[in-house]
C-alpha atoms as a PDB file:
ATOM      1  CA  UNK A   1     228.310-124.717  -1.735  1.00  0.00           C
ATOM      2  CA  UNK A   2     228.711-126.764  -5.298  1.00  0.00           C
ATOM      3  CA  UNK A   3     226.820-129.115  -7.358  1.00  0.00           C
ATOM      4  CA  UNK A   4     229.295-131.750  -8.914  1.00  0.00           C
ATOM      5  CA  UNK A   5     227.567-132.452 -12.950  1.00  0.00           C
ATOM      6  CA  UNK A   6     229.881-134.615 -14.887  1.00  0.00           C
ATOM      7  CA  UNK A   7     233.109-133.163 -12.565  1.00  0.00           C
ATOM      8  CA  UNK A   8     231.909-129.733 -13.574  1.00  0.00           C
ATOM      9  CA  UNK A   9     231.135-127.529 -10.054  1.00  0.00           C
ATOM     10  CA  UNK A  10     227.898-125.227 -10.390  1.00  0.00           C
ATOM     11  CA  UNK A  11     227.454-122.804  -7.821  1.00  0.00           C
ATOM     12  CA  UNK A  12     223.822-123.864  -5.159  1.00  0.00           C
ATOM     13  CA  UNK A  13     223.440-119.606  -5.892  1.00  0.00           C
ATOM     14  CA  UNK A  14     224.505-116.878  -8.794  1.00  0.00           C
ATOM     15  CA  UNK A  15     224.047-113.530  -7.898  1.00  0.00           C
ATOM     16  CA  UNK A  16     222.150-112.159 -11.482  1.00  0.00           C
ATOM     17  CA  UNK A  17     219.265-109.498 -11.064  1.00  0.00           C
ATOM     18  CA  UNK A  18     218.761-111.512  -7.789  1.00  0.00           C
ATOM     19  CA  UNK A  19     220.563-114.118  -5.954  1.00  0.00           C
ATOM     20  CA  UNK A  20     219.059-117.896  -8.073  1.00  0.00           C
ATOM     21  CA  UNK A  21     219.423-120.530  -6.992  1.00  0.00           C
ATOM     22  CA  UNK A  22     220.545-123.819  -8.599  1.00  0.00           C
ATOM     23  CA  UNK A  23     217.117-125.667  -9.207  1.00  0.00           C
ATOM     24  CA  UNK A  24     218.158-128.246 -12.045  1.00  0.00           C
ATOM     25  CA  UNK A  25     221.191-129.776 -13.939  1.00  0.00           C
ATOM     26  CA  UNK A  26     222.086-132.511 -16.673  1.00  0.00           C
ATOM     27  CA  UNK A  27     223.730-132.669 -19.604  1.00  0.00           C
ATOM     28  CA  UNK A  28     223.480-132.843 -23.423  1.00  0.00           C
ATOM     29  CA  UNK A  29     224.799-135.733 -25.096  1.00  0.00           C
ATOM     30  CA  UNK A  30     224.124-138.527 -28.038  1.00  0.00           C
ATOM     31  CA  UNK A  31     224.879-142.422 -28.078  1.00  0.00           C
ATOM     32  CA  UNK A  32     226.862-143.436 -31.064  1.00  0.00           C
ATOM     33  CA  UNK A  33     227.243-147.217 -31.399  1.00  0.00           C
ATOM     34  CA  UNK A  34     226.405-147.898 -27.677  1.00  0.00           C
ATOM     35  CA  UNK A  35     229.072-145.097 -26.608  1.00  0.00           C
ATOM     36  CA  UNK A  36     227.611-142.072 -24.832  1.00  0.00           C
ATOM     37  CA  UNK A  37     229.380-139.184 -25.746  1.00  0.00           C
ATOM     38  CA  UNK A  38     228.795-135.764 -23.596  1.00  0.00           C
ATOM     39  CA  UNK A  39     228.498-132.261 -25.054  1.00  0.00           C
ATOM     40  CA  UNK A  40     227.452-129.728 -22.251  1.00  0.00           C
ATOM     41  CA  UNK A  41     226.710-129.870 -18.588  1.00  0.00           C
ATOM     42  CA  UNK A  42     223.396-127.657 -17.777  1.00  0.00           C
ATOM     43  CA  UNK A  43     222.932-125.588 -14.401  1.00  0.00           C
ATOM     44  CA  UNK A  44     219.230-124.104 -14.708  1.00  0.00           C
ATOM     45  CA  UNK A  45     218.637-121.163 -12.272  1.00  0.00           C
ATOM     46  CA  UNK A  46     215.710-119.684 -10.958  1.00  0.00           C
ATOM     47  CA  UNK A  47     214.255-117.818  -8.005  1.00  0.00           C
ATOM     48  CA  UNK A  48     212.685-120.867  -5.745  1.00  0.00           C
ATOM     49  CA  UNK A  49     211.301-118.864  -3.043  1.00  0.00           C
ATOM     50  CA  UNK A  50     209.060-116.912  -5.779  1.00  0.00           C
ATOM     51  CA  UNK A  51     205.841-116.339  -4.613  1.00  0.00           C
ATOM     52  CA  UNK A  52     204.861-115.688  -8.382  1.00  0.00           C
ATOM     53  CA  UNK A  53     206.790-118.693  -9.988  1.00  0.00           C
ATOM     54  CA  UNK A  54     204.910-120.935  -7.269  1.00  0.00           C
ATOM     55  CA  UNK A  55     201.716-119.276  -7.717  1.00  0.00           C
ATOM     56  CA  UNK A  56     201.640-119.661 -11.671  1.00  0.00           C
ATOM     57  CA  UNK A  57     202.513-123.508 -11.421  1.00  0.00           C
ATOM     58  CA  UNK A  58     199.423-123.846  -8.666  1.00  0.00           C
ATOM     59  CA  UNK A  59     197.502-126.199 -10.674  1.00  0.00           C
ATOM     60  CA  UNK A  60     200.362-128.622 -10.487  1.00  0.00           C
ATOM     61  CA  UNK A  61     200.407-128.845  -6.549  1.00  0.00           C
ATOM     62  CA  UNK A  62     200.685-132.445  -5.505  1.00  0.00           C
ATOM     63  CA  UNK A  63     201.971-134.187  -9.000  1.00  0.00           C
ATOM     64  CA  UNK A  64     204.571-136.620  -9.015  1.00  0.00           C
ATOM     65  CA  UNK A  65     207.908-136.056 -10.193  1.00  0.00           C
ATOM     66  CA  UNK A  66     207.315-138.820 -13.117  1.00  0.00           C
ATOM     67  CA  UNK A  67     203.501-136.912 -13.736  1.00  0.00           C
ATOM     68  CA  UNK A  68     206.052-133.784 -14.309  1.00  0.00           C
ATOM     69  CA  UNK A  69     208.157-135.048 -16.721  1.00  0.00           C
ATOM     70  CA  UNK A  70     205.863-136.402 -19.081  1.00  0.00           C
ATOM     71  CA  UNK A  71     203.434-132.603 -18.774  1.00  0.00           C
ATOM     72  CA  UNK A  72     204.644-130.621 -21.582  1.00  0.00           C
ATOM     73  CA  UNK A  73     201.976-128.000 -20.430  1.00  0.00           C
ATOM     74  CA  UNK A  74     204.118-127.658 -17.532  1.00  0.00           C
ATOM     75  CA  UNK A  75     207.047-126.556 -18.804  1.00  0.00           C
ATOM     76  CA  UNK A  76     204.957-124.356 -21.261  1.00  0.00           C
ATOM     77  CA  UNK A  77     203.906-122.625 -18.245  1.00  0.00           C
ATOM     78  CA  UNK A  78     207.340-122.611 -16.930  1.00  0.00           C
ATOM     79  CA  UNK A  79     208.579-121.408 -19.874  1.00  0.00           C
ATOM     80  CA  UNK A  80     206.043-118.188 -19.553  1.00  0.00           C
ATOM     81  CA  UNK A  81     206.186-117.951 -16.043  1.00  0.00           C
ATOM     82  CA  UNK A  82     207.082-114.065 -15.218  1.00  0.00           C
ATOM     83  CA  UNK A  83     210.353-114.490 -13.241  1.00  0.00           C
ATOM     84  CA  UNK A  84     214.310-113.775 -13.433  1.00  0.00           C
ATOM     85  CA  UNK A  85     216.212-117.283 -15.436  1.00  0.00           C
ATOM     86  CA  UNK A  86     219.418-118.501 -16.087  1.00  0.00           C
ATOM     87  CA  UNK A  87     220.755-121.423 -18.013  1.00  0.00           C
ATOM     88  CA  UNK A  88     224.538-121.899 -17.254  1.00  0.00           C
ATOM     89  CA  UNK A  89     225.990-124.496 -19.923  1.00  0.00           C
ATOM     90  CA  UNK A  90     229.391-125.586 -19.215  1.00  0.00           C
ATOM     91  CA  UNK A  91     231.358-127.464 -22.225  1.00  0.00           C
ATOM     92  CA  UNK A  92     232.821-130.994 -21.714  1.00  0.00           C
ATOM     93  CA  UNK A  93     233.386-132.109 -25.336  1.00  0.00           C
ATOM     94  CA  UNK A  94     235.444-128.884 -27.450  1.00  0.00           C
ATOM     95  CA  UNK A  95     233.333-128.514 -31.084  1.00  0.00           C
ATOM     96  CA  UNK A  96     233.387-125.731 -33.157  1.00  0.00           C
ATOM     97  CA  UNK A  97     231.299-122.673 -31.638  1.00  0.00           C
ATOM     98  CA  UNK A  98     229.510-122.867 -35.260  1.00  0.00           C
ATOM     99  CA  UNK A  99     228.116-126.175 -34.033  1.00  0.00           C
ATOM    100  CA  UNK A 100     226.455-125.050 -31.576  1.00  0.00           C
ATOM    101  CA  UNK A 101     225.068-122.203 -33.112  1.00  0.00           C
ATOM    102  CA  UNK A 102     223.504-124.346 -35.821  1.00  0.00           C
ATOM    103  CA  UNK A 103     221.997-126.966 -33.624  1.00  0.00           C
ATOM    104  CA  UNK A 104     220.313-123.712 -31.726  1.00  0.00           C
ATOM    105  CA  UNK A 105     219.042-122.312 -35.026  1.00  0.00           C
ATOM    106  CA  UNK A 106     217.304-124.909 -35.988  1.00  0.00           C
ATOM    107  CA  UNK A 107     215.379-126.145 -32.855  1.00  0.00           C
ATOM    108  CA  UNK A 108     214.314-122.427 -32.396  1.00  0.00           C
ATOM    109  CA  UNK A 109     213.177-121.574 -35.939  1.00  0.00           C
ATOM    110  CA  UNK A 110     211.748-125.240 -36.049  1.00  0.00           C
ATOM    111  CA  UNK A 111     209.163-124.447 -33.356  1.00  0.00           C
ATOM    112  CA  UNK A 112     209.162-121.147 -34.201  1.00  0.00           C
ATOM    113  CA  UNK A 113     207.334-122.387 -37.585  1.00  0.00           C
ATOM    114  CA  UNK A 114     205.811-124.794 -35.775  1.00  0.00           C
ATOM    115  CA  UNK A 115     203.426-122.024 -34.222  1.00  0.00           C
ATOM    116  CA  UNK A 116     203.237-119.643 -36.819  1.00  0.00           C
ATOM    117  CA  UNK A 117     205.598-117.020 -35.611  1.00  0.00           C
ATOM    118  CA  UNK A 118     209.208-117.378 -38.001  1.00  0.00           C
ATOM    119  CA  UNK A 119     209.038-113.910 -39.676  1.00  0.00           C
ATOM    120  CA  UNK A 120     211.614-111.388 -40.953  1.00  0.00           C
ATOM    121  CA  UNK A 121     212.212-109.996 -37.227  1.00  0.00           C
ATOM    122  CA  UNK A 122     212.699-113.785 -35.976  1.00  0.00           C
ATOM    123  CA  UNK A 123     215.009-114.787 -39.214  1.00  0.00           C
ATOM    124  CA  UNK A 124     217.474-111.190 -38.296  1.00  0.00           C
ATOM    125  CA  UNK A 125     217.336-112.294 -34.644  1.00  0.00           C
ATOM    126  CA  UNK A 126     218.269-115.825 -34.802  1.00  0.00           C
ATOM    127  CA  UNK A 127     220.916-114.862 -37.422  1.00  0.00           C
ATOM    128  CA  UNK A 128     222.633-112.374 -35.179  1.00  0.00           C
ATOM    129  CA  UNK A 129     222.415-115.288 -32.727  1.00  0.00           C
ATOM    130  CA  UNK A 130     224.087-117.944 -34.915  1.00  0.00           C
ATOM    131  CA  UNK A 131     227.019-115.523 -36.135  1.00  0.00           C
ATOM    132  CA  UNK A 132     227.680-114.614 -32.681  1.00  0.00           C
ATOM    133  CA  UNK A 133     228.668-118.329 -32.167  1.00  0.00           C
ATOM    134  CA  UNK A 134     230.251-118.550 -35.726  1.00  0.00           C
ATOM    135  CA  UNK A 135     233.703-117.475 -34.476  1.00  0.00           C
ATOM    136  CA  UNK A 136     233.573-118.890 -30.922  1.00  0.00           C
ATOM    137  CA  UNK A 137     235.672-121.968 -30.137  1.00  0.00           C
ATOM    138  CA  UNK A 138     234.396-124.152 -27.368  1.00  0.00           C
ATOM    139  CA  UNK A 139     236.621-125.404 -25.609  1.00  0.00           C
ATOM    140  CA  UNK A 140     236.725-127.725 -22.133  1.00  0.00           C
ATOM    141  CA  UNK A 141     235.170-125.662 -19.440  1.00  0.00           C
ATOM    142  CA  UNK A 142     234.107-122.638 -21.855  1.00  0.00           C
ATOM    143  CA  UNK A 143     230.730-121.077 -20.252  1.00  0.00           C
ATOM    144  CA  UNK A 144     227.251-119.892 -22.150  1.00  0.00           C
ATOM    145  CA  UNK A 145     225.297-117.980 -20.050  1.00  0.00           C
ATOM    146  CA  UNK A 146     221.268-117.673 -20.939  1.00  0.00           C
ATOM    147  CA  UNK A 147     220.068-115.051 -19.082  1.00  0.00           C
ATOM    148  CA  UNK A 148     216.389-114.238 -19.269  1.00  0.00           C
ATOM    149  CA  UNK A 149     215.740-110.596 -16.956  1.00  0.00           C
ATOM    150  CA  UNK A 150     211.777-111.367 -17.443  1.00  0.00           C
ATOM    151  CA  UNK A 151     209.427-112.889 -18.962  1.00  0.00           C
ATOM    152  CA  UNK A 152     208.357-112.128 -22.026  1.00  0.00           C
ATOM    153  CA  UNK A 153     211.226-110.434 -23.166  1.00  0.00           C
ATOM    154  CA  UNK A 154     214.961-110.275 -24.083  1.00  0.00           C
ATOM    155  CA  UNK A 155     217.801-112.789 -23.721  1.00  0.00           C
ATOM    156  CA  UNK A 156     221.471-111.946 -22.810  1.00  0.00           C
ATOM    157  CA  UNK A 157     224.105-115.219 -24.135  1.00  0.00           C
ATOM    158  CA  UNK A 158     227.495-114.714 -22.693  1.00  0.00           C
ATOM    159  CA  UNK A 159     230.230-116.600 -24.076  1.00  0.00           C
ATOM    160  CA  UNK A 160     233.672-117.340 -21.488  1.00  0.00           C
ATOM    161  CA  UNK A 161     236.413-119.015 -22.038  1.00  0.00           C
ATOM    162  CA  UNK A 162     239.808-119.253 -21.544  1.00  0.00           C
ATOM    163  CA  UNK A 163     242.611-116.687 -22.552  1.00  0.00           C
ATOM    164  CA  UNK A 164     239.759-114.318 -24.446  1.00  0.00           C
ATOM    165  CA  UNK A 165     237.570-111.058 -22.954  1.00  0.00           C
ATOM    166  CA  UNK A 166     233.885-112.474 -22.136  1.00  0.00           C
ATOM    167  CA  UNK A 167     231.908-111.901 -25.508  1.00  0.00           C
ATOM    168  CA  UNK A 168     227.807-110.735 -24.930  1.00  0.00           C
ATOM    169  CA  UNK A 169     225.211-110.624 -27.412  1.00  0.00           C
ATOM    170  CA  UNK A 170     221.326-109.207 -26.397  1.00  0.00           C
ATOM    171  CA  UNK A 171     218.405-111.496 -28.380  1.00  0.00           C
ATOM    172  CA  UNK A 172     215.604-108.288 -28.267  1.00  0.00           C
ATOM    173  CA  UNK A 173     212.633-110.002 -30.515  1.00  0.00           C
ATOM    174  CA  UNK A 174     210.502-112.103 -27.317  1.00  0.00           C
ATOM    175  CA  UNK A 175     209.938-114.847 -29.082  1.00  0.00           C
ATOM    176  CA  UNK A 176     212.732-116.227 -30.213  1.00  0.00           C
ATOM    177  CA  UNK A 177     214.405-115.696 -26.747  1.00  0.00           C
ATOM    178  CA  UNK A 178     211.013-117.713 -25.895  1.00  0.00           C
ATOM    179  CA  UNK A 179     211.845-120.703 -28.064  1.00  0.00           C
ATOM    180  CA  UNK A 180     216.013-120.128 -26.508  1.00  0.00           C
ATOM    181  CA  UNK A 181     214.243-121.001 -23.213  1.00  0.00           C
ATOM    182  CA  UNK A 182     211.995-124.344 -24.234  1.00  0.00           C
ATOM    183  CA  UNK A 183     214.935-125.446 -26.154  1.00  0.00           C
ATOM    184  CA  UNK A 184     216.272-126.144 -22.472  1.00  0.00           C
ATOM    185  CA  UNK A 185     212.975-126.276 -21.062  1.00  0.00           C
ATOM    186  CA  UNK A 186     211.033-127.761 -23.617  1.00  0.00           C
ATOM    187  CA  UNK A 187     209.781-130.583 -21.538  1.00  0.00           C
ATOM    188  CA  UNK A 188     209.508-133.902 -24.056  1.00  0.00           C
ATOM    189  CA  UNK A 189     210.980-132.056 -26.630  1.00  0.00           C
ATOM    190  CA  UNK A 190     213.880-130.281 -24.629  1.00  0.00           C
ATOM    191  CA  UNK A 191     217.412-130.750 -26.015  1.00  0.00           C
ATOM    192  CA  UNK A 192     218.682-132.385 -22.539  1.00  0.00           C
ATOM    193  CA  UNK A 193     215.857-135.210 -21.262  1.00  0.00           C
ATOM    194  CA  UNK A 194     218.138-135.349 -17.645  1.00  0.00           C
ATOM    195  CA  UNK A 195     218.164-131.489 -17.171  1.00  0.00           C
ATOM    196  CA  UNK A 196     214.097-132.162 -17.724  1.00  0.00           C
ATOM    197  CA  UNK A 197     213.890-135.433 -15.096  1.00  0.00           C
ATOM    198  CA  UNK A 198     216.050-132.849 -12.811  1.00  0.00           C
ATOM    199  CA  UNK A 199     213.424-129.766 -12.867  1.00  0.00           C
ATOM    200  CA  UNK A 200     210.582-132.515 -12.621  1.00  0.00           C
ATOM    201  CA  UNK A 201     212.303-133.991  -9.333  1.00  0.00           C
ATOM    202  CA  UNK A 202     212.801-130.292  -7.961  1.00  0.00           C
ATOM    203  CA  UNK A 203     209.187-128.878  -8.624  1.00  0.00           C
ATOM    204  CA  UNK A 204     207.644-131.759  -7.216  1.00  0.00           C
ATOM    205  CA  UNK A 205     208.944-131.339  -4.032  1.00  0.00           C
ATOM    206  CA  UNK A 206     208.396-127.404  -4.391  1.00  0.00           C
ATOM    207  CA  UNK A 207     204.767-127.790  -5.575  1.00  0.00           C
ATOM    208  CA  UNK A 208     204.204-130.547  -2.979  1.00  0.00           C
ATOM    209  CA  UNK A 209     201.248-129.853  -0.585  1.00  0.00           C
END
């Protein structure tokens, strides 16, 4: 079973350290003189039947979809909940890999300031993150893969596309992989507002009494 996102399919389950399932999607985009032009389409995984993802989202039981949405401190605690993630992000618009890379620098090393925690580890970890994107061209249908084991702890970013051997990089330092996840998960200040409405709509039905 598939999820259509902007003609893109995303799989209802991946099979990472545990079969996830499909929980959110959206895209990223911008509106330039009343045109909407789309980057990325967004397939956020997670384990739904978690006892412990349910468990630390408790006080949230019963909240509306549009409460959700507008809690940043619940997507904080997603964020830190202790369970297996994945961000599949799907290209619809080709750009330079080095694009990318930039844009993801500097939302993570923004709130990485932000909260007093940019230091010479996070500077040599976000760097090895924005020259693994440096040569990368992103073409239609090219796949990033976020994958986040646990919580705290490392990211994996895969990079597939087309006619070249998948490319990996591991993100070690926690909390830059941290600030990787709220870019996508950041609530009001998440890089794709639809892909936030989405996981609002989801968990209130999850979280519902």
């Amino acid at each position: 079973m598939t999820v259509e996102v902007e003609g893109i399919a995303f799989r209802a389950e991946i099979a990472a350290g545990k079969p996830l399932s499909l929980l959110a999607h959206g895209i990223t985009d911008i509106e330039i003189h009343f045109l909407q032009i789309k980057f990325n389409a967004i397939g956020v995984y997670l384990d739904k039947n978690s006892s412990v993802l349910l468990e630390h989202l408790e006080q949230w039981k019963g909240k509306k979809a549009e409460e959700l949405a507008e809690d940043d401190a619940f997507f904080e605690a997603l964020v830190s909940a202790p369970v297996e993630k994945l961000f599949r992000v799907v290209v619809i618009k080709e750009i330079k890999g080095s694009q990318y890379g930039v844009q993801l620098e500097s939302s993570v090393r923004d709130r990485l300031v932000a909260v007093e925690k940019y230091d010479d580890d996070e500077e040599e970890a976000l760097e090895k993150v924005t020259d693994f994107f440096q040569s990368k061209y992103f073409k239609p249908n090219s796949v990033i893969t976020f994958h986040f084991p646990t919580t705290p702890g490392p990211a994996e970013i895969t990079f597939a596309t087309e006619g070249k051997d998948e490319a990996k990089v591991t993100v070690e330092n926690e909390n830059v992989a941290g600030m990787i996840q709220k870019w996508y998960l950041g609530g009001t200040s998440a890089v794709s507002p639809t892909t936030v409405r989405s996981l609002a709509d989801h968990f209130a039905v999850l979280l519902s009494p």
